[in-house]
N, C-alpha and C. Protein backbone atom coordinates (compact mmCIF):
# COMPACT_ATOMS: atom_id res chain seq x y z
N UNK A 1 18.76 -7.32 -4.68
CA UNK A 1 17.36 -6.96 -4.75
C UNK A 1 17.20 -5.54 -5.28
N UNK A 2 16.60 -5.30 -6.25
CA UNK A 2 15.59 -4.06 -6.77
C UNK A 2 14.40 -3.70 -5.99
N UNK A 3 15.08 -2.38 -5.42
CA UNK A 3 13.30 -1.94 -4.70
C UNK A 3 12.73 -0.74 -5.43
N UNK A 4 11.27 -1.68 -5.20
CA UNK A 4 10.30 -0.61 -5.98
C UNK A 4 9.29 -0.29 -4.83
N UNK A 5 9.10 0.93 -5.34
CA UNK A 5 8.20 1.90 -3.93
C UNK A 5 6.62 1.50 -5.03
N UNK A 6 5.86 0.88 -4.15
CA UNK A 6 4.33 1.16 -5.13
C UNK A 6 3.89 1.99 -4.00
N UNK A 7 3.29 3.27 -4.30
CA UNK A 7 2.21 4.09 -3.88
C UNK A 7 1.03 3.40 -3.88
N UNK A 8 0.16 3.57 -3.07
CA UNK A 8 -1.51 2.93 -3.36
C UNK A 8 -1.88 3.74 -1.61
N UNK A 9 -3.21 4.20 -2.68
CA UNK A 9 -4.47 4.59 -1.25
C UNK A 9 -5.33 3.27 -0.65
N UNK A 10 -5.61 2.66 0.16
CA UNK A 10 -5.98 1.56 0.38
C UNK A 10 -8.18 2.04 0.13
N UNK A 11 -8.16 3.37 -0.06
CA UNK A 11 -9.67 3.40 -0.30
C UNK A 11 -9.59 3.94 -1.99
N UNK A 12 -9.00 3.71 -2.50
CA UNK A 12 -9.06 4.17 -4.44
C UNK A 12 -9.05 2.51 -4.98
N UNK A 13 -9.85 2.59 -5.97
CA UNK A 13 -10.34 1.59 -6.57
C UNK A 13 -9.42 1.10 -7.76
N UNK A 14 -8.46 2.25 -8.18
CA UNK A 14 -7.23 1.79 -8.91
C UNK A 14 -6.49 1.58 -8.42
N UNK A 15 -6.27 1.60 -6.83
CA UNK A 15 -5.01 1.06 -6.42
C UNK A 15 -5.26 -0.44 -6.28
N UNK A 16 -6.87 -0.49 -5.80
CA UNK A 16 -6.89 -2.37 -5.70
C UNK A 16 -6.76 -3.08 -7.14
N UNK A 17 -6.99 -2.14 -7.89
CA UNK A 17 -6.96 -2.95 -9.53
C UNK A 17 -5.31 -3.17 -9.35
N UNK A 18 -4.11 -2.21 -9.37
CA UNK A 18 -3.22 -2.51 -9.56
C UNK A 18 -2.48 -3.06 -8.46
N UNK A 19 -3.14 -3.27 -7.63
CA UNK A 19 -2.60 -3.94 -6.59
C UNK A 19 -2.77 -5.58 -6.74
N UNK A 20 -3.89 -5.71 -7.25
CA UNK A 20 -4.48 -7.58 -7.60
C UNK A 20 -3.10 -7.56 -8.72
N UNK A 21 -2.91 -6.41 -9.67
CA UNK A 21 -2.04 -7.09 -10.73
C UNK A 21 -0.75 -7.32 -10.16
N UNK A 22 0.11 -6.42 -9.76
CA UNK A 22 1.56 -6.14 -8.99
C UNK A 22 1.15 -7.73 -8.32
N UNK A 23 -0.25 -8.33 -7.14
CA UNK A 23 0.30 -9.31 -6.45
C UNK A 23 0.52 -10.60 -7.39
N UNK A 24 -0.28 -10.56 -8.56
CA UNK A 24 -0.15 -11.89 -9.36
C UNK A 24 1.06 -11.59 -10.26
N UNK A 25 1.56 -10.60 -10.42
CA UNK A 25 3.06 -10.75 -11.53
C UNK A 25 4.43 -10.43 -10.56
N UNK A 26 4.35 -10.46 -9.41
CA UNK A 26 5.46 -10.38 -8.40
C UNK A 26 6.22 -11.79 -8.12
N UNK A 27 5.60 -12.81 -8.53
CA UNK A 27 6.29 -14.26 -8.25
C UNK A 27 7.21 -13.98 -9.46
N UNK A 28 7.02 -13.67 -10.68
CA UNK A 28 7.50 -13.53 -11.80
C UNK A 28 8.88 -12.77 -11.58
N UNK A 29 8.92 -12.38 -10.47
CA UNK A 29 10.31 -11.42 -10.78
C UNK A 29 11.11 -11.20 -8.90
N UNK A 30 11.45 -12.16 -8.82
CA UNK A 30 12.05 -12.42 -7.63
C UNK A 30 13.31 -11.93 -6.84
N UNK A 31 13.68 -10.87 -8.08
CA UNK A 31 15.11 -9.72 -7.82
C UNK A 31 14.48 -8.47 -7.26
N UNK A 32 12.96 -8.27 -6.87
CA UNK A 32 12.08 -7.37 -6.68
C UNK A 32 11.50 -7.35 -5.48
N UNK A 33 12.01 -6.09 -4.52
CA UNK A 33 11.63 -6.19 -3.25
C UNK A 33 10.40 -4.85 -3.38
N UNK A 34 8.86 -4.93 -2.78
CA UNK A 34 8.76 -3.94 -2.92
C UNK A 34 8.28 -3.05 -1.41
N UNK A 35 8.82 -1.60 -1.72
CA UNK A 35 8.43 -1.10 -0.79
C UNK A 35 7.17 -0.23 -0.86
N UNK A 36 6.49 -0.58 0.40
CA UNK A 36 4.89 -0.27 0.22
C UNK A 36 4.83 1.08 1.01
N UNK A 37 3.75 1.90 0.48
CA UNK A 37 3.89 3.17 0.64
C UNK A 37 2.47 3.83 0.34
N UNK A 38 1.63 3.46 1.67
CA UNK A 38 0.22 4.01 1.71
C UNK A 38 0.11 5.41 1.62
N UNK A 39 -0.57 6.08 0.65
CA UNK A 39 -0.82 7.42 1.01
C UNK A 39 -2.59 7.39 1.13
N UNK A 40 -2.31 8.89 1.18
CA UNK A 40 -4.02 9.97 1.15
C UNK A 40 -4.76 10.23 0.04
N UNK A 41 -5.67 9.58 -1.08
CA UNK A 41 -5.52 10.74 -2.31
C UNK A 41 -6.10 11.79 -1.95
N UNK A 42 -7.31 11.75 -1.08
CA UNK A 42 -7.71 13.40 -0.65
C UNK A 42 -7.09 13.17 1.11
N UNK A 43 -5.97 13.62 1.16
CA UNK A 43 -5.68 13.95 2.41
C UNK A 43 -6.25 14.89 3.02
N UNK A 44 -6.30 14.73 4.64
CA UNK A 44 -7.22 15.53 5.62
C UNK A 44 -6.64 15.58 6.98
N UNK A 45 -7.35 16.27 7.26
CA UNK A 45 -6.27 16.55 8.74
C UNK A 45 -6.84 14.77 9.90
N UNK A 46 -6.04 14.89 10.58
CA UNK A 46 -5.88 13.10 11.37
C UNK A 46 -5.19 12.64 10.50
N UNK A 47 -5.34 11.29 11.47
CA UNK A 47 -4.15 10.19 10.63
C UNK A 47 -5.39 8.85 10.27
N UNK A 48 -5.00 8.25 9.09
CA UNK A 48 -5.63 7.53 8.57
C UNK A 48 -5.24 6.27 9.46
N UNK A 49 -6.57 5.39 9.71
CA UNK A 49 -5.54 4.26 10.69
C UNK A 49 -5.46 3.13 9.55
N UNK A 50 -5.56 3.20 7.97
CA UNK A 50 -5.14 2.01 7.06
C UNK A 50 -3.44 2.34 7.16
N UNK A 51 -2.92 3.61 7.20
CA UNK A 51 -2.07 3.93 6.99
C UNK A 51 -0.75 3.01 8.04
N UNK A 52 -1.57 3.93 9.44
CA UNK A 52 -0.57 2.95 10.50
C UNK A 52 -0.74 1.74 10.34
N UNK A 53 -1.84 1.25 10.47
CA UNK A 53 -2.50 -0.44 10.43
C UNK A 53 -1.25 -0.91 9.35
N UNK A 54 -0.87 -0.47 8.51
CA UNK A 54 -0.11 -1.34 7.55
C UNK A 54 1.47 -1.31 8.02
N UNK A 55 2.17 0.07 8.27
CA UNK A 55 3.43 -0.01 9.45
C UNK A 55 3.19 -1.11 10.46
N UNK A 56 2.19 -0.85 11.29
CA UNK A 56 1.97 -2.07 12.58
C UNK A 56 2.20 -3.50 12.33
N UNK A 57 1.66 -3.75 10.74
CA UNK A 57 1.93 -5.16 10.21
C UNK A 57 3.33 -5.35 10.07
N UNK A 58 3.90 -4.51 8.69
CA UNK A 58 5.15 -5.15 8.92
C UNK A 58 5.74 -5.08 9.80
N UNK A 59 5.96 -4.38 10.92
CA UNK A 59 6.58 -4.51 12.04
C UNK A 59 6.45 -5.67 12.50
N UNK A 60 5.52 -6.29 12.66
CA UNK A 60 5.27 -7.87 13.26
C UNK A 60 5.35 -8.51 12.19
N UNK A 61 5.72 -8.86 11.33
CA UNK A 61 6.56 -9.36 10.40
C UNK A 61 5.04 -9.94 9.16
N UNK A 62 4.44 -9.41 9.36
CA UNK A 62 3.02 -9.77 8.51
C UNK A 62 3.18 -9.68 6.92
N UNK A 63 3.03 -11.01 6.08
CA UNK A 63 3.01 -11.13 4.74
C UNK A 63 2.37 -9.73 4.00
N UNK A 64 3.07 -8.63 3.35
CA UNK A 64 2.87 -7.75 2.98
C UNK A 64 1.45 -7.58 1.83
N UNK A 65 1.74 -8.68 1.01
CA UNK A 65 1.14 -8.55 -0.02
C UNK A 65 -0.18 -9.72 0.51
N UNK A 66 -0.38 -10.43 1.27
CA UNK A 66 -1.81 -11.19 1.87
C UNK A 66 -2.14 -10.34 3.25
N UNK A 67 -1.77 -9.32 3.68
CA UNK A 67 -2.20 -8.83 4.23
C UNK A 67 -3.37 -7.47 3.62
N UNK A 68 -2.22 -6.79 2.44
CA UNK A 68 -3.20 -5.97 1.44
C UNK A 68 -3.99 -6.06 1.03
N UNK A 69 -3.84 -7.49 0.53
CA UNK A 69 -4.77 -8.17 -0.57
C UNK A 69 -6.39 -8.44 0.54
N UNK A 70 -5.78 -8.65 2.23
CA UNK A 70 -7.05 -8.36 2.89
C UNK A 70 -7.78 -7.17 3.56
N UNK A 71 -6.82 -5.97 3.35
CA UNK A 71 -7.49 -5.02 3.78
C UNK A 71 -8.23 -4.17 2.09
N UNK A 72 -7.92 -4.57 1.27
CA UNK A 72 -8.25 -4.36 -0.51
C UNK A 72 -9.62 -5.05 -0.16
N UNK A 73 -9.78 -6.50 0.28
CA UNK A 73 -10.74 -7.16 0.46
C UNK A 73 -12.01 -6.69 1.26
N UNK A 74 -11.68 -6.75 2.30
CA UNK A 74 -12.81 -5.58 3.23
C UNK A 74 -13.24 -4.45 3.16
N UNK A 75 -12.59 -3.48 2.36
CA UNK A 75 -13.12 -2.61 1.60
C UNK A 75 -13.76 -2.94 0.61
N UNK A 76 -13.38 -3.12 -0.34
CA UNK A 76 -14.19 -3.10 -1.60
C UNK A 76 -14.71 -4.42 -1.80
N UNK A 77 -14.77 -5.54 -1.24
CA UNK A 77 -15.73 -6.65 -1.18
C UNK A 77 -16.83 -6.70 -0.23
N UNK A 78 -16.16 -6.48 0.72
CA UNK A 78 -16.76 -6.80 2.18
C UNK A 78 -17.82 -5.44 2.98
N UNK A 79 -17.02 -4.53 2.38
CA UNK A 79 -17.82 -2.94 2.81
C UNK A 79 -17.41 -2.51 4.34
N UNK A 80 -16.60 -3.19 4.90
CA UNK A 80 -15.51 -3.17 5.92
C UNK A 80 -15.27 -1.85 6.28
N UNK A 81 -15.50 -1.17 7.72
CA UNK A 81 -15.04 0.27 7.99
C UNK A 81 -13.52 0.03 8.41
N UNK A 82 -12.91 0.54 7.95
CA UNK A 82 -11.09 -0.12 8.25
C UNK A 82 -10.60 1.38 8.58
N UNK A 83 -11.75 2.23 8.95
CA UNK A 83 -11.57 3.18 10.30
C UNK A 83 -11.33 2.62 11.53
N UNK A 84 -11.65 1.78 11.76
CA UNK A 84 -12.29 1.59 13.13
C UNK A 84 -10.97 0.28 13.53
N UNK A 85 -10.04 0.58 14.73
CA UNK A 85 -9.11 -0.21 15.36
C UNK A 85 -9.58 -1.64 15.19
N UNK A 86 -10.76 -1.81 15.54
CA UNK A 86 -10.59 -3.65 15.61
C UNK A 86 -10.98 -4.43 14.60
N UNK A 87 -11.77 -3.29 13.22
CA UNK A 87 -11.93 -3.88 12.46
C UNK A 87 -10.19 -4.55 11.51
N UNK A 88 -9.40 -2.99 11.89
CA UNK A 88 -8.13 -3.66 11.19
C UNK A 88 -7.23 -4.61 12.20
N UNK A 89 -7.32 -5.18 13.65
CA UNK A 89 -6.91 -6.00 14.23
C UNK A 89 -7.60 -6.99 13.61
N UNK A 90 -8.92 -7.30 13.46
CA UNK A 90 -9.35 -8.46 12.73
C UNK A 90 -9.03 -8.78 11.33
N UNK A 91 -8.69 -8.22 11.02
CA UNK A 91 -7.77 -8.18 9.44
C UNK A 91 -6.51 -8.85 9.58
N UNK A 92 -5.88 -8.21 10.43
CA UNK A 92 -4.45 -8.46 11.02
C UNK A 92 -4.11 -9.93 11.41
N UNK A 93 -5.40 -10.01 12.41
CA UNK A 93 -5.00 -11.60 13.45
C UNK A 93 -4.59 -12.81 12.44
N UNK A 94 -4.86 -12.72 10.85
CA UNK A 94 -4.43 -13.68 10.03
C UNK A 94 -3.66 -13.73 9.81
N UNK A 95 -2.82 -12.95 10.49
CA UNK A 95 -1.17 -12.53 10.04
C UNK A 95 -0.53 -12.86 11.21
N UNK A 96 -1.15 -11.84 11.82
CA UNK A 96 0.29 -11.29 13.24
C UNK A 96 -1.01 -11.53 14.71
N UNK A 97 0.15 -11.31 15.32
CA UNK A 97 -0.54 -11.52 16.99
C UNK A 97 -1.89 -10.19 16.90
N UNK A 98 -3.26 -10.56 17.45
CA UNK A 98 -4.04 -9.85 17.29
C UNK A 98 -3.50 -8.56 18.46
N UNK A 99 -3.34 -9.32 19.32
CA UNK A 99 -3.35 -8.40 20.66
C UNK A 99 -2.07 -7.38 20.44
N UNK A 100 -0.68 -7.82 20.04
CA UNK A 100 0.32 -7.13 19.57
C UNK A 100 0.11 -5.91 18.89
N UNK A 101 -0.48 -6.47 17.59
CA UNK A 101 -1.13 -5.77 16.63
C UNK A 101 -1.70 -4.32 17.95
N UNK A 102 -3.11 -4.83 18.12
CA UNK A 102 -3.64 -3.46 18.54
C UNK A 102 -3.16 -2.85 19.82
N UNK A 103 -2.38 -3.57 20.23
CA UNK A 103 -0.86 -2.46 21.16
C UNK A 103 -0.56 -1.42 20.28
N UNK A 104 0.55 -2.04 19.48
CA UNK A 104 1.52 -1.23 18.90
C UNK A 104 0.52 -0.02 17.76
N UNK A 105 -0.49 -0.08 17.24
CA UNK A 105 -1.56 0.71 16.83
C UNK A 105 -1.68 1.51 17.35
N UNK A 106 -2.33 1.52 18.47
CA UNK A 106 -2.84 2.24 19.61
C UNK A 106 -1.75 3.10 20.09
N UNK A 107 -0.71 2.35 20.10
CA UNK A 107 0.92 3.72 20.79
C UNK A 107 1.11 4.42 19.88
N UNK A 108 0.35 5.14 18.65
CA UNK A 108 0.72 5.92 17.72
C UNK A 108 2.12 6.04 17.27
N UNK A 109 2.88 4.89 17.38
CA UNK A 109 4.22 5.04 16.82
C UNK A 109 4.32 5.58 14.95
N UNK A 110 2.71 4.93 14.37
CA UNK A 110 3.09 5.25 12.74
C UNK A 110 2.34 6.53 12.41
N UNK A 111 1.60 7.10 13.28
CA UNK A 111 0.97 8.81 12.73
C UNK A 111 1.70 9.49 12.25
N UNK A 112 2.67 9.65 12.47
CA UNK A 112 3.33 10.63 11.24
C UNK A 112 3.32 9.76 9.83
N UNK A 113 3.83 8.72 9.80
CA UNK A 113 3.54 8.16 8.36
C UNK A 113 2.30 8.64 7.35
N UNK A 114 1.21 9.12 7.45
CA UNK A 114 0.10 9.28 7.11
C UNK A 114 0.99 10.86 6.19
N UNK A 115 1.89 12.08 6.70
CA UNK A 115 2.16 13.20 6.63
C UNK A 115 3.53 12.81 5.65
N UNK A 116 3.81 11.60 6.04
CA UNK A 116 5.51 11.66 5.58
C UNK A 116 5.47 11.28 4.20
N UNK A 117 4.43 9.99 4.10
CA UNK A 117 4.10 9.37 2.73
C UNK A 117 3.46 10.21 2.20
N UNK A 118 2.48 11.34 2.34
CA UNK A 118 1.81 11.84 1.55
C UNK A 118 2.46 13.15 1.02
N UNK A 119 3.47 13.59 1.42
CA UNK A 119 4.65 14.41 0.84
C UNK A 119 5.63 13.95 0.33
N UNK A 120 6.11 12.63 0.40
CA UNK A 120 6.85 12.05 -0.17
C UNK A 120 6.15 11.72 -1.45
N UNK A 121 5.17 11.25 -1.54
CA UNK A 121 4.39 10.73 -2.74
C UNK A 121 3.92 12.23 -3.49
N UNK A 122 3.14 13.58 -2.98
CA UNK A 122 3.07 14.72 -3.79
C UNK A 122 3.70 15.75 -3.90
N UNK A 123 4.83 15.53 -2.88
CA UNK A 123 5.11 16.72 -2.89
C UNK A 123 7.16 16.44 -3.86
N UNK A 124 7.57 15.46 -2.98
CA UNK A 124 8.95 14.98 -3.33
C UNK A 124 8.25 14.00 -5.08
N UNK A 125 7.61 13.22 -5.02
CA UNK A 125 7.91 12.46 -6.56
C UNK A 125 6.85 12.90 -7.14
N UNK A 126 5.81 13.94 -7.28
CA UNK A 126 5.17 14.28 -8.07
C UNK A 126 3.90 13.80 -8.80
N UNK A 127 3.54 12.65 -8.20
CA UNK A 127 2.74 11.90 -7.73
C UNK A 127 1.73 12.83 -8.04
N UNK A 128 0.58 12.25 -9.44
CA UNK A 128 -0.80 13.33 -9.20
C UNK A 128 -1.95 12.43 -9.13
N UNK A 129 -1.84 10.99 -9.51
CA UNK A 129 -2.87 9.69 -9.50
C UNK A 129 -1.87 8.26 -9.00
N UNK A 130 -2.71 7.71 -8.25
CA UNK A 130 -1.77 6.72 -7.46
C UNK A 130 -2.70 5.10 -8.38
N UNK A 131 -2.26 4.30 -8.08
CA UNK A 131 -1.52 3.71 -8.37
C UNK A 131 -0.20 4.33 -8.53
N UNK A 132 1.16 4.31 -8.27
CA UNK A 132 2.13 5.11 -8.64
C UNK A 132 3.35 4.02 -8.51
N UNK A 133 3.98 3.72 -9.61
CA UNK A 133 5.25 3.24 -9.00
C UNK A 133 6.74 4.16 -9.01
N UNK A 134 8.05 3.50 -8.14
CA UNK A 134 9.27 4.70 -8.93
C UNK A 134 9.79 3.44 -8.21
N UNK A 135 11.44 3.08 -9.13
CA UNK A 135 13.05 2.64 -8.74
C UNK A 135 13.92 2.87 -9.64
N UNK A 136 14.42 3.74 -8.55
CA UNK A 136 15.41 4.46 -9.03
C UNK A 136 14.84 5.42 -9.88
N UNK A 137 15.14 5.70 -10.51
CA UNK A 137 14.77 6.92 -11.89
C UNK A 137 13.62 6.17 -12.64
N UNK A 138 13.08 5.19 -12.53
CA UNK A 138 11.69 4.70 -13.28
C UNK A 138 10.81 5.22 -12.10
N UNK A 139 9.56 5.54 -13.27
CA UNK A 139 8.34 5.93 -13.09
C UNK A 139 7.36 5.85 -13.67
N UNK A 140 6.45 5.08 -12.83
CA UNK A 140 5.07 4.52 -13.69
C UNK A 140 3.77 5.38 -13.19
N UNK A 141 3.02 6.16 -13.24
CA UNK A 141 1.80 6.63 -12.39
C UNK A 141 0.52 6.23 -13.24
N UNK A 142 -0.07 6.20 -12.54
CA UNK A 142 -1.92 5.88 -12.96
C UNK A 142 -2.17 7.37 -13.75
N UNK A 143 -3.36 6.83 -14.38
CA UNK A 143 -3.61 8.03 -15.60
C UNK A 143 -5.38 8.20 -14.56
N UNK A 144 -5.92 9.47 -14.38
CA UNK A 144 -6.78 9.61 -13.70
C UNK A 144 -7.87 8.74 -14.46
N UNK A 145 -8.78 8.46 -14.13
CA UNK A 145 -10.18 7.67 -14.17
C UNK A 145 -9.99 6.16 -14.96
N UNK A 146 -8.59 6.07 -14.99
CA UNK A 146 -7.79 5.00 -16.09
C UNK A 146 -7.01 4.17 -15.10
N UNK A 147 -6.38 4.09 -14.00
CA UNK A 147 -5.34 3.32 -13.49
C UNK A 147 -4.14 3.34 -14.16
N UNK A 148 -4.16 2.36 -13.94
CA UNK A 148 -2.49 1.80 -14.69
C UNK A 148 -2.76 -0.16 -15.14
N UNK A 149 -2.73 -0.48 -16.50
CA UNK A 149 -2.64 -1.59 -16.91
C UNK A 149 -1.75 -2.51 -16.90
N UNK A 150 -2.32 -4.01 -16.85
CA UNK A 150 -1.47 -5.02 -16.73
C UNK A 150 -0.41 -4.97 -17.61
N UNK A 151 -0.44 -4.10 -18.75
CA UNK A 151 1.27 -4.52 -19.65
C UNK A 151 2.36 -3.43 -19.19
N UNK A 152 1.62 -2.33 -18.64
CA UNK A 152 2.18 -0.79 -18.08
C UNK A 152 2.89 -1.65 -17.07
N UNK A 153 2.23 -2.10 -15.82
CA UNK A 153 3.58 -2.78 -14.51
C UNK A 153 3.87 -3.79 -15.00
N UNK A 154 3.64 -4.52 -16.20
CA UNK A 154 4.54 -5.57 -16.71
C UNK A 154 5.96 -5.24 -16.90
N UNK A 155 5.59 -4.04 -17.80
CA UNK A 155 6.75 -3.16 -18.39
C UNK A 155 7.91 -2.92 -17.46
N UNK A 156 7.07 -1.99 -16.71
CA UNK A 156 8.05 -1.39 -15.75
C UNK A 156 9.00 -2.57 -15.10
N UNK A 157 8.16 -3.57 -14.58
CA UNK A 157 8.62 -4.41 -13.52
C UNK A 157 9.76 -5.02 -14.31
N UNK A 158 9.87 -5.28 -15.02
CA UNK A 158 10.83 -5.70 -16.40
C UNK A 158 12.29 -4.66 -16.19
N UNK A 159 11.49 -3.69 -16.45
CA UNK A 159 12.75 -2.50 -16.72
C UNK A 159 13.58 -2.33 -14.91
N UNK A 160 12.47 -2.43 -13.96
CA UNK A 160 13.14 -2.28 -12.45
C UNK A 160 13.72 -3.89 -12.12
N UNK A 161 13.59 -4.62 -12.79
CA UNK A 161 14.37 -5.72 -11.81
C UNK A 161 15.73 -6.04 -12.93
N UNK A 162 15.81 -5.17 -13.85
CA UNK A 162 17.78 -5.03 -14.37
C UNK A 162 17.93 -6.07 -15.18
């Protein structure tokens, strides 16, 4: 397996664009594990709870990419506050145990994630517009007010799975 780190803010509107694309061209390339990696684009002091909410999932073993694809959904379809604990347990329960879910949330086990990804993403890979991908020494980033296009992670995904 080839892992690719995709960066995405779960409230930027290019990350859901390149996030719908990455989920429909990922069957296509099955040597491709990816690792998901929520950041901040305007980070602030607290912890974002999309951030933990998405640690909490995979921990309970929650389909990565139909879980995104529903918190992508409630935002920008639905108008969904995915501040708020039970709105992302109700997101969740399609996945994973509801009640589990807002345990392991609630024990702040992923707050630092919110600090770790968002230095890892600006400060360690240089990261200045997300959509962002990197494996290994490839690197794809979003172009500001532009995203990143369907032939751009075609490309890449091509070049990261060898």
């Amino acid at each position: 397996m080839n892992k690719v780190q995709f960066i995405y803010d779960y409230q930027c509107p290019f990350c859901k664009k390149g996030f719908d694309i990455l989920a429909e061209l990922l069957p296509g390339y099955p040597k491709i594990e990816i690792e998901w990696v929520p950041v901040e684009s305007n980070p602030g002091p607290g912890a974002n709870p999309c951030i933990e909410a998405c640690y909490t999932a995979m921990e309970l073993g929650a389909d990565m990419v139909k879980y995104n694809a529903s918190v992508f959904k409630a935002i920008f379809n639905e108008g969904r506050n995915t501040n708020k604990p039970d709105v992302l347990a109700g997101i969740a329960e399609k996945f994973v145990n509801r009640a589990d879910f807002s345990k392991l949330l609630k024990s702040g086990k992923y707050t630092s994630k919110n600090k770790e990804n968002n230095d890892l993403a600006y400060e360690k890979e240089g990261v200045w517009y997300v959509p962002s991908l990197r494996a290994g020494g490839l690197k794809l980033d979003a172009k500001g007010g532009v995203g990143i296009s369907r032939d751009e992670l075609k490309a890449f995904l091509e070049k990261a799975s060898g």
